[in-house]
Structures are given as structure tokens and as C-alpha cells.
Protein backbone atom coordinates (compact mmCIF):
# COMPACT_ATOMS: atom_id res chain seq x y z
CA UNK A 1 96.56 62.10 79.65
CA UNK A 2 97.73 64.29 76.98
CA UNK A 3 101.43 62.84 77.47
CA UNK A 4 100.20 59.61 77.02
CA UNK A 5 98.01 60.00 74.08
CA UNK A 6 101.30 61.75 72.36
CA UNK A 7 103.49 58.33 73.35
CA UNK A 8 100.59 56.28 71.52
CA UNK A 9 100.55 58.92 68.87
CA UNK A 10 104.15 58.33 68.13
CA UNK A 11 103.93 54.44 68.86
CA UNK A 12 100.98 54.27 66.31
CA UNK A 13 103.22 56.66 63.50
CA UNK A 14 106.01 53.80 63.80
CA UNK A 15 104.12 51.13 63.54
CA UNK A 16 102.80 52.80 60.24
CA UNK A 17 105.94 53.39 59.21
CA UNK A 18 107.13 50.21 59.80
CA UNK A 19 104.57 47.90 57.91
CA UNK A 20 104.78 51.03 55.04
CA UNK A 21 108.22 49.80 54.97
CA UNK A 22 107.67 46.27 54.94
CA UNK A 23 105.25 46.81 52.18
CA UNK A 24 107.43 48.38 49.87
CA UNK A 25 110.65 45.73 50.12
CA UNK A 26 107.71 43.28 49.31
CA UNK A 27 106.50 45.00 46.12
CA UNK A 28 110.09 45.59 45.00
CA UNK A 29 110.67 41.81 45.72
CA UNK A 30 107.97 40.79 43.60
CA UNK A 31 109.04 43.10 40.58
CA UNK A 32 112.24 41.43 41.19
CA UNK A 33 110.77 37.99 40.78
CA UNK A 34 108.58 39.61 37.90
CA UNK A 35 111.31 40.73 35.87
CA UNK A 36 113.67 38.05 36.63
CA UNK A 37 116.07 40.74 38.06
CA UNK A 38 116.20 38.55 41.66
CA UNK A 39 119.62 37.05 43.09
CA UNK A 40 117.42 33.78 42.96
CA UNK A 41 116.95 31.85 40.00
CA UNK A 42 113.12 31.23 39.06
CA UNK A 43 112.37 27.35 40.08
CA UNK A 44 113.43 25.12 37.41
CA UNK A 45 115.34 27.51 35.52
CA UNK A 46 119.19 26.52 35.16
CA UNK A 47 121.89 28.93 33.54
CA UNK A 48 123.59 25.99 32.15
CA UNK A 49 122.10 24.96 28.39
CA UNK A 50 120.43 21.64 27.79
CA UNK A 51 122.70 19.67 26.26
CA UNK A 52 121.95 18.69 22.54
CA UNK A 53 120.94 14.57 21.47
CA UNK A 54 123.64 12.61 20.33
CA UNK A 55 122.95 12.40 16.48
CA UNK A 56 122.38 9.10 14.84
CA UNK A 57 125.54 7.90 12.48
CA UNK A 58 124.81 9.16 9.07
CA UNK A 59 125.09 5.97 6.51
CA UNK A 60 128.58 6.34 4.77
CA UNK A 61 127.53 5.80 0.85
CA UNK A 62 130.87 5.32 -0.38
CA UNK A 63 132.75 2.91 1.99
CA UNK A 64 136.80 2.66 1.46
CA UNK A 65 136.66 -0.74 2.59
CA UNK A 66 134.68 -4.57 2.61
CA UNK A 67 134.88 -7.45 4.66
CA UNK A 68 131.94 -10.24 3.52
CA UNK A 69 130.94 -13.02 5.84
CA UNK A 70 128.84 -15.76 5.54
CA UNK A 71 127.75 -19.02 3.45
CA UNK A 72 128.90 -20.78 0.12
CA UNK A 73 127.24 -18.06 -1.74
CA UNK A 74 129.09 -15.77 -1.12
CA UNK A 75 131.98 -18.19 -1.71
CA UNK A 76 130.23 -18.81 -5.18
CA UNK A 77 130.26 -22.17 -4.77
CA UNK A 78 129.31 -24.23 -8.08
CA UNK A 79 129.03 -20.85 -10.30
CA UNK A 80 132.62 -22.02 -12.10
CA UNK A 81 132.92 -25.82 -11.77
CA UNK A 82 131.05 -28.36 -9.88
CA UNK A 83 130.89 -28.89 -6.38
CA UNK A 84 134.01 -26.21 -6.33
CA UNK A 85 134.45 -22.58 -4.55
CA UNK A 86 135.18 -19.59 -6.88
CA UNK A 87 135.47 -16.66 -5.09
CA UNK A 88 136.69 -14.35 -7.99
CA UNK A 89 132.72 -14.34 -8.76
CA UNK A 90 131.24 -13.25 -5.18
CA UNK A 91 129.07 -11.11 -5.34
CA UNK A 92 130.73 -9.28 -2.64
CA UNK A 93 134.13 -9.45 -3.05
CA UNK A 94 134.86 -10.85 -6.39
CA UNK A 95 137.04 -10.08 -9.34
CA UNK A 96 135.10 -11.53 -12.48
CA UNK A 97 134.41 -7.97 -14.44
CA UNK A 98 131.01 -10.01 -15.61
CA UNK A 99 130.03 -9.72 -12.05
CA UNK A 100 131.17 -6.45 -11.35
CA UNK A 101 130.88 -7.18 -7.48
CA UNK A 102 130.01 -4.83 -4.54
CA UNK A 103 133.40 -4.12 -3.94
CA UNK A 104 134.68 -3.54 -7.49
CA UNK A 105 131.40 -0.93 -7.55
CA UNK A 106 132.36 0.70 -4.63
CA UNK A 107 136.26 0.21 -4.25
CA UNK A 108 137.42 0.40 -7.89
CA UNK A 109 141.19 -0.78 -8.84
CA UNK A 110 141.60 -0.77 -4.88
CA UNK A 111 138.94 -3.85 -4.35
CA UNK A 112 141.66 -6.64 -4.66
CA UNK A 113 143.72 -4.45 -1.65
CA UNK A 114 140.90 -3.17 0.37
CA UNK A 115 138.56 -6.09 0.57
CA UNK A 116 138.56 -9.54 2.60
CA UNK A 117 136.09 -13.16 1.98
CA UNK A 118 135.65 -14.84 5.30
CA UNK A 119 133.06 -16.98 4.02
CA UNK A 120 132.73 -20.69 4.46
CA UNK A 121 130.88 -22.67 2.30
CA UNK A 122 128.76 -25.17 4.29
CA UNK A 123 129.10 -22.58 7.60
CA UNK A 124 125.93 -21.49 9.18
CA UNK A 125 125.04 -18.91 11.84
CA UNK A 126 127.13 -20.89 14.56
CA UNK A 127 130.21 -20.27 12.37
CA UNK A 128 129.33 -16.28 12.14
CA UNK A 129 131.07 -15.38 15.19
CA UNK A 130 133.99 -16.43 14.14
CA UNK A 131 133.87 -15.06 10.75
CA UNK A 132 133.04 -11.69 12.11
CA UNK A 133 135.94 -11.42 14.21
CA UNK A 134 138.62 -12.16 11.78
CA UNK A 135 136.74 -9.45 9.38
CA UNK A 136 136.56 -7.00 12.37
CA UNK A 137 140.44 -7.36 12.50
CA UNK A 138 140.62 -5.39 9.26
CA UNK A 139 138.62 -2.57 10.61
CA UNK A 140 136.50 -2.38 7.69
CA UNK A 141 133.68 0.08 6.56
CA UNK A 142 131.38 -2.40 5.96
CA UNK A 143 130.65 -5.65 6.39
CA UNK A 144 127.90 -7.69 4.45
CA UNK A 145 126.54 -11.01 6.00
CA UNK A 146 124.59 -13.47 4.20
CA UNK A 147 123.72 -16.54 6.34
CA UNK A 148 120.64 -18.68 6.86
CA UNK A 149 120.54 -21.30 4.05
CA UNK A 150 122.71 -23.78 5.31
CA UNK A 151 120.57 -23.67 8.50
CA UNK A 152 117.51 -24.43 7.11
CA UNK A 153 118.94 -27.02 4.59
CA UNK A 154 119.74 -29.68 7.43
CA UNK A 155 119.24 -33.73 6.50
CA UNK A 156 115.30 -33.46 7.96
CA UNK A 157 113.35 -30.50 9.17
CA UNK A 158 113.99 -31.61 12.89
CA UNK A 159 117.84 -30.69 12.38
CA UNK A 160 117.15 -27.45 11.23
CA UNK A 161 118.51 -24.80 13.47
CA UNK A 162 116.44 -23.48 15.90
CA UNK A 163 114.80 -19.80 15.47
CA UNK A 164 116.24 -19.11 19.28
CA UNK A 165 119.53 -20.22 18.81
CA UNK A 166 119.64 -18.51 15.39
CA UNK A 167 118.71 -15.01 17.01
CA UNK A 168 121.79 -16.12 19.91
CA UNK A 169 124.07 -17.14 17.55
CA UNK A 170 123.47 -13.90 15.02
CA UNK A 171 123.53 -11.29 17.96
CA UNK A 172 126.81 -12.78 19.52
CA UNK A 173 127.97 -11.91 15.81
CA UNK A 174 127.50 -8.43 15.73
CA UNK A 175 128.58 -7.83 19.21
CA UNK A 176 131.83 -9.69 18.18
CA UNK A 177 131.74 -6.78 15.15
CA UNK A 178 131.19 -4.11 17.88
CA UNK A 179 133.87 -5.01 20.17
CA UNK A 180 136.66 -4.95 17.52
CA UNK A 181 135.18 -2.60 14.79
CA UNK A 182 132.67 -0.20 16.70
CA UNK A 183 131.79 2.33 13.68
CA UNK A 184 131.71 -0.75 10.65
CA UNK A 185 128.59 -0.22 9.06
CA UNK A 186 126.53 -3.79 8.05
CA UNK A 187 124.80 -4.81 5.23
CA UNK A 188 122.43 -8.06 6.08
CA UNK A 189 120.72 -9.58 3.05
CA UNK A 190 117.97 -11.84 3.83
CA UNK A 191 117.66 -15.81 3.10
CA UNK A 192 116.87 -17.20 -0.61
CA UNK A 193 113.69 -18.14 -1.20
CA UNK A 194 114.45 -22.29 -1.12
CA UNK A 195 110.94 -23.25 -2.14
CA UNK A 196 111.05 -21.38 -4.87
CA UNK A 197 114.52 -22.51 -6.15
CA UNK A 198 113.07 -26.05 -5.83
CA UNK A 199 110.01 -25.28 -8.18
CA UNK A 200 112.50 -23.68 -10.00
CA UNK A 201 115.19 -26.62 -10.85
CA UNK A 202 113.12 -29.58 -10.08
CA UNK A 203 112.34 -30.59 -13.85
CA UNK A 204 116.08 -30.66 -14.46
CA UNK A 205 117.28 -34.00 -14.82
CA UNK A 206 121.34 -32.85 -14.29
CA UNK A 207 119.55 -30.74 -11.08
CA UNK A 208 117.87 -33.24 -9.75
CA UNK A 209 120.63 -36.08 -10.01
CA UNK A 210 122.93 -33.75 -8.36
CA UNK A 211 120.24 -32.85 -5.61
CA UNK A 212 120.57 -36.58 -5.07
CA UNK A 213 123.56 -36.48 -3.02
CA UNK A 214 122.27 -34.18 0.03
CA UNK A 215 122.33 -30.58 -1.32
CA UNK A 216 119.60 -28.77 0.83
CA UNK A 217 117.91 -32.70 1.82
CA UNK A 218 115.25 -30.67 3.70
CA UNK A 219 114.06 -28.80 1.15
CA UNK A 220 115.12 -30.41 -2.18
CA UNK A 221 114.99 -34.10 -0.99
CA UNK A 222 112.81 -36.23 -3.13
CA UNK A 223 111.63 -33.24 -5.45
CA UNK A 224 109.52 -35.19 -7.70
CA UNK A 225 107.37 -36.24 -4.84
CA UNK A 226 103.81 -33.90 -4.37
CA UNK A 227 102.39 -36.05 -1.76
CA UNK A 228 100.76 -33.79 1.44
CA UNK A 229 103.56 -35.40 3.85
CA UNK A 230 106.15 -33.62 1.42
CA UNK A 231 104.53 -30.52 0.71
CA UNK A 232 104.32 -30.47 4.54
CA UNK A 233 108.04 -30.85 4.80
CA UNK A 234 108.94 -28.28 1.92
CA UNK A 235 106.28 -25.99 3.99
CA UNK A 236 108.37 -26.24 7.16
CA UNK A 237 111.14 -25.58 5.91
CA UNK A 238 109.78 -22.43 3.97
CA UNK A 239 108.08 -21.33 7.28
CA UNK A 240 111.63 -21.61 9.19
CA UNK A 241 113.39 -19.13 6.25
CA UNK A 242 110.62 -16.47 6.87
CA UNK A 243 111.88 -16.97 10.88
CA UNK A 244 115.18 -16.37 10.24
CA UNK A 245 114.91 -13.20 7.88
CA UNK A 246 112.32 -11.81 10.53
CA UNK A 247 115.19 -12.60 13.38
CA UNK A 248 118.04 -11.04 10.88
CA UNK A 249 115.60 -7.95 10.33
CA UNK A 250 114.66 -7.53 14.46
CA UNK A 251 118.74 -8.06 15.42
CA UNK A 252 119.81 -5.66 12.38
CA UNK A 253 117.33 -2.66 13.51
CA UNK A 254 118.59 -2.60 16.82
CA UNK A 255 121.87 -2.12 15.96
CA UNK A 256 121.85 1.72 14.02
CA UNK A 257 124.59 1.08 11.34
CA UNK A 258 122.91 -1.91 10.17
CA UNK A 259 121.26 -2.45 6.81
CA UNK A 260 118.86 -5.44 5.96
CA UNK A 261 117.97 -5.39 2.33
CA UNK A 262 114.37 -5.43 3.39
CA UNK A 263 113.53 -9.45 1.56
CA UNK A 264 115.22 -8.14 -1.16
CA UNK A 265 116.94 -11.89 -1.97
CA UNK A 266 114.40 -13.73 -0.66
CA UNK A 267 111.65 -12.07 -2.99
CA UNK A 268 114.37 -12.12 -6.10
CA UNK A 269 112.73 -14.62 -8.64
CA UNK A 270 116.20 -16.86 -9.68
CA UNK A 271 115.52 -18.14 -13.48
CA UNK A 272 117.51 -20.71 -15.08
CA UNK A 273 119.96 -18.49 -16.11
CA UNK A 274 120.77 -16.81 -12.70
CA UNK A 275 121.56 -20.52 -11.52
CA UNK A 276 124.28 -22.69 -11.28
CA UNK A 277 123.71 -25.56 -13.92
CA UNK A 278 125.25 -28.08 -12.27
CA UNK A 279 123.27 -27.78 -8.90
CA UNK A 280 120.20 -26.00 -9.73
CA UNK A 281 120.40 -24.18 -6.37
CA UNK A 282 123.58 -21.65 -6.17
CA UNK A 283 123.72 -19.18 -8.08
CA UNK A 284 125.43 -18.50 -11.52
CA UNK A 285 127.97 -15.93 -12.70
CA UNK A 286 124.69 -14.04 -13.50
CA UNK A 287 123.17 -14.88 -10.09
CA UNK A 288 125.96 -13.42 -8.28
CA UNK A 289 125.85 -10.26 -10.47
CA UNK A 290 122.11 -9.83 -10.13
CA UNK A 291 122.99 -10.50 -6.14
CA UNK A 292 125.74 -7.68 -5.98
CA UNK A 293 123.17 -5.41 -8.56
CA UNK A 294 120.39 -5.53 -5.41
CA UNK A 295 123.44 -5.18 -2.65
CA UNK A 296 124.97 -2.24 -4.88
CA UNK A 297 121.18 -0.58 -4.52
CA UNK A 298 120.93 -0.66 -0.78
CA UNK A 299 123.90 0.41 0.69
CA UNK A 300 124.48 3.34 -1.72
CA UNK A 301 120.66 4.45 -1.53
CA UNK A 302 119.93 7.27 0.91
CA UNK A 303 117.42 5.50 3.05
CA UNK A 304 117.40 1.45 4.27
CA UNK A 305 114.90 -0.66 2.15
CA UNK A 306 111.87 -1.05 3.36
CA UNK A 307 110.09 -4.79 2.92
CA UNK A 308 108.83 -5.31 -0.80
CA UNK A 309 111.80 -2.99 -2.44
């Protein structure tokens, strides 16, 4: 008996030991974990740091370089002679020291060397494409598109071009920009107000005889006539302008070195002065300068407009 009470004795004493043991290595393991001292990483802890955001492009200010795209605007068609380009007064690109263009604001004595027109008078969105590849060859800074009116002035509101295929058309354009010139930053103006250049030259009798022969039908058509079927028609075509900046605005935010002046043009109030005087409808020498004054704003401002500025 007394032999086998000292085997139990010692049996029971290891056992003690043992779990004593066992105990300890678990309390050290837990200070381990505690402290973060452990071989083993805490879950969801990684040694390697989180890798930072990719920053969005700061605007560049001061661009070295300008390709402009677009309409007969920006051709200043009619601001020289009648029915006739002169480009030396674009707003964008031009050379006339009255205008004192974009380009000559930005570029200086280098404007004539480090600037390119590939506007079309008569072109509309379908042409942009086009036009924005051959400026994307020249791996500008910045581009500036203005585009719109010539889709909107069609021979009867049911030619106009549709809002869809203006959004396809003006998205193929600035991937065709992105493929060739990745890092060109845009500047987007947004469509004239037509309706109010209408109200605007109507009364002219040189205006309206020269509105006569199919400049902007849709819109400037008949101006003398008030009847609802008209004002219906001038409507339309208002309500399809307001599409088209809203589509330039929606296609320019997605894309982030893109600039739409906000309405900027379309809310400008053209006088008599700031239009051509043989059309009534492009704009003068002083139109373009007053046009290259608002672009001059934007793209040199620290922020993009916002609607209203």
C-alpha cells in the first residue's frame, strides 16, 4: 500500500508539473501576441506599406504649346471680309495684336511656331475626330475645341444632329486625343447662345439679307416671323444647344485634364459690336478678342469654372 500510494504520489507531482508547464508557455504566448513580439504576424497586419493613390494631374497654367479644333469660329470666318476665313483673328490661334489670342497670351513671340488651326469652317462634331488627330500629331499642351453650332444650325430642326450621336461623335474625339497625345490638357468652350444672336441681329437689314442665303436656316430662317410655329422652331433649336453643352460638360468631366468653360460662351451677351457686320452671327475682331479674354480666364485660373462664371 504504501509503495503504491508513493507511485501515485509521484504520478500526481508530474502531472502537476506538467500542466504548470503548459500553463506558463501559454501565458508567455499570449504576452507574445500582446506585445506583438510573436514569430506570427497579428491577422491583417502586413509588413509591406500601403501603397499611396495615384495623384490627379495638376492643371499646367502656362502651356508651351496650342493646337485649336473645331468650327468657323475659330476659323474667324466673316470677322475680315464676307463670307471669307481669317484665321490671323482666332481667338485661339491668331496673330491680329487687336485680338491678342490665347496663344499670343500664353505663347508670346513663339505663338506663330508653337501653335496649329485645324479648324474647318462648316465642320461639325462628325469632323472632330479627324481634327483631333492631326492636332494630336503635334503633341501639344493643350488643345481647345469649340464645336456645336454648325450642328444645331442644319436646313430644319429635324436635320439637326442628334444629342446621341453628338455624345459618340465627341467621345471618339478625345479618345483619338488620348491615343496620340495622352498628357494634352483640353479646353472645351460651350455652344453660342443662337437665340440670342438672332434677337440680337434680326433688325439688321444687311443681317438679315445675308441670313437669307442659309446661314444657321434653323435658327435664323425667316427672322421677322413671331408666329407660335416659329417660336416653336427657334425653341427647338435653343433646347438642342443646352443638349449639347450638357453632353460637352458630362464627356469633358470624365476625362481629368479637361476644362469646360462652365457656359461661359453660351451665357456671353454678343452686342453689335462683338459681331461680324456682314452676317450678324460670327463674331467680330472684338468678338474673337472678348472669346480668347473668357478662354485666357479659364485655363490660367487655378480651379475649372463652375456654371454661371
Amino acid at each position: 500500500m504504501r509503495r503504491r500510494n508513493r507511485t501515485f504520489r509521484a504520478r500526481t507531482a508530474a502531472v502537476a508539473a506538467l500542466a504548470a508547464a503548459a500553463l506558463a508557455a501559454g501565458a508567455l504566448a499570449a504576452c507574445d501576441v500582446a506585445s506583438g513580439t510573436s514569430g506570427q504576424r497579428p491577422p491583417g497586419k502586413s509588413s509591406r506599406p500601403s501603397p499611396s493613390p495615384t495623384p490627379t494631374p495638376v492643371w499646367d497654367r502656362s502651356p508651351r504649346s496650342l493646337a485649336a479644333v473645331g468650327d468657323s469660329i475659330t476659323r474667324g470666318f466673316d470677322a475680315c471680309q464676307v463670307l471669307t476665313d481669317c484665321p490671323e483673328v482666332s481667338w485661339a490661334t491668331g496673330s491680329d495684336a487687336t485680338v491678342n489670342s490665347l496663344a499670343t497670351r500664353l505663347l508670346g513671340a513663339s505663338a506663330a511656331q508653337r501653335s496649329w488651326n485645324y479648324a474647318r469652317s462648316g465642320a461639325d462634331v462628325a469632323d472632330l475626330p479627324e481634327q483631333m488627330a492631326q492636332a494630336a500629331a503635334h503633341k501639344p499642351e493643350l488643345v481647345t475645341v469649340m464645336v456645336g453650332a454648325n450642328d444645331a444650325c442644319a436646313d430644319t430642326v429635324d436635320r439637326m444632329t442628334p444629342v446621341e450621336d453628338f455624345r459618340a461623335s465627341f467621345e471618339k474625339s478625345m479618345a483619338r486625343l488620348r491615343r496620340d497625345a495622352p498628357k494634352a490638357q483640353v479646353y472645351v468652350t460651350s455652344v453660342p447662345d443662337l437665340k440670342r444672336l438672332w434677337a440680337t441681329g434680326r433688325d439688321d437689314p444687311l443681317g438679315a439679307q445675308i441670313w437669307k442665303l442659309g446661314i444657321c436656316a434653323s435658327m435664323l430662317g425667316d427672322a421677322q416671323d413671331e408666329s407660335p410655329r416659329a417660336q416653336q422652331r427657334r425653341d427647338t433649336v435653343q433646347q438642342r444647344v443646352v443638349a449639347y453643352n450638357g453632353v460637352l460638360k458630362d464627356v469633358c468631366a470624365k476625362d481629368e485634364r479637361c476644362r469646360y468653360d462652365g457656359g461661359a460662351v453660351f451665357d456671353f451677351r454678343f452686342t453689335g459690336d462683338q459681331l461680324s457686320r456682314w452676317d450678324w452671327f460670327h463674331p467680330s475682331r472684338n468678338g474673337q478678342q472678348r472669346l480668347a479674354e473668357i478662354a485666357y480666364g479659364h485655363v490660367t485660373a487655378a480651379e475649372a469654372p463652375r456654371a454661371g462664371e
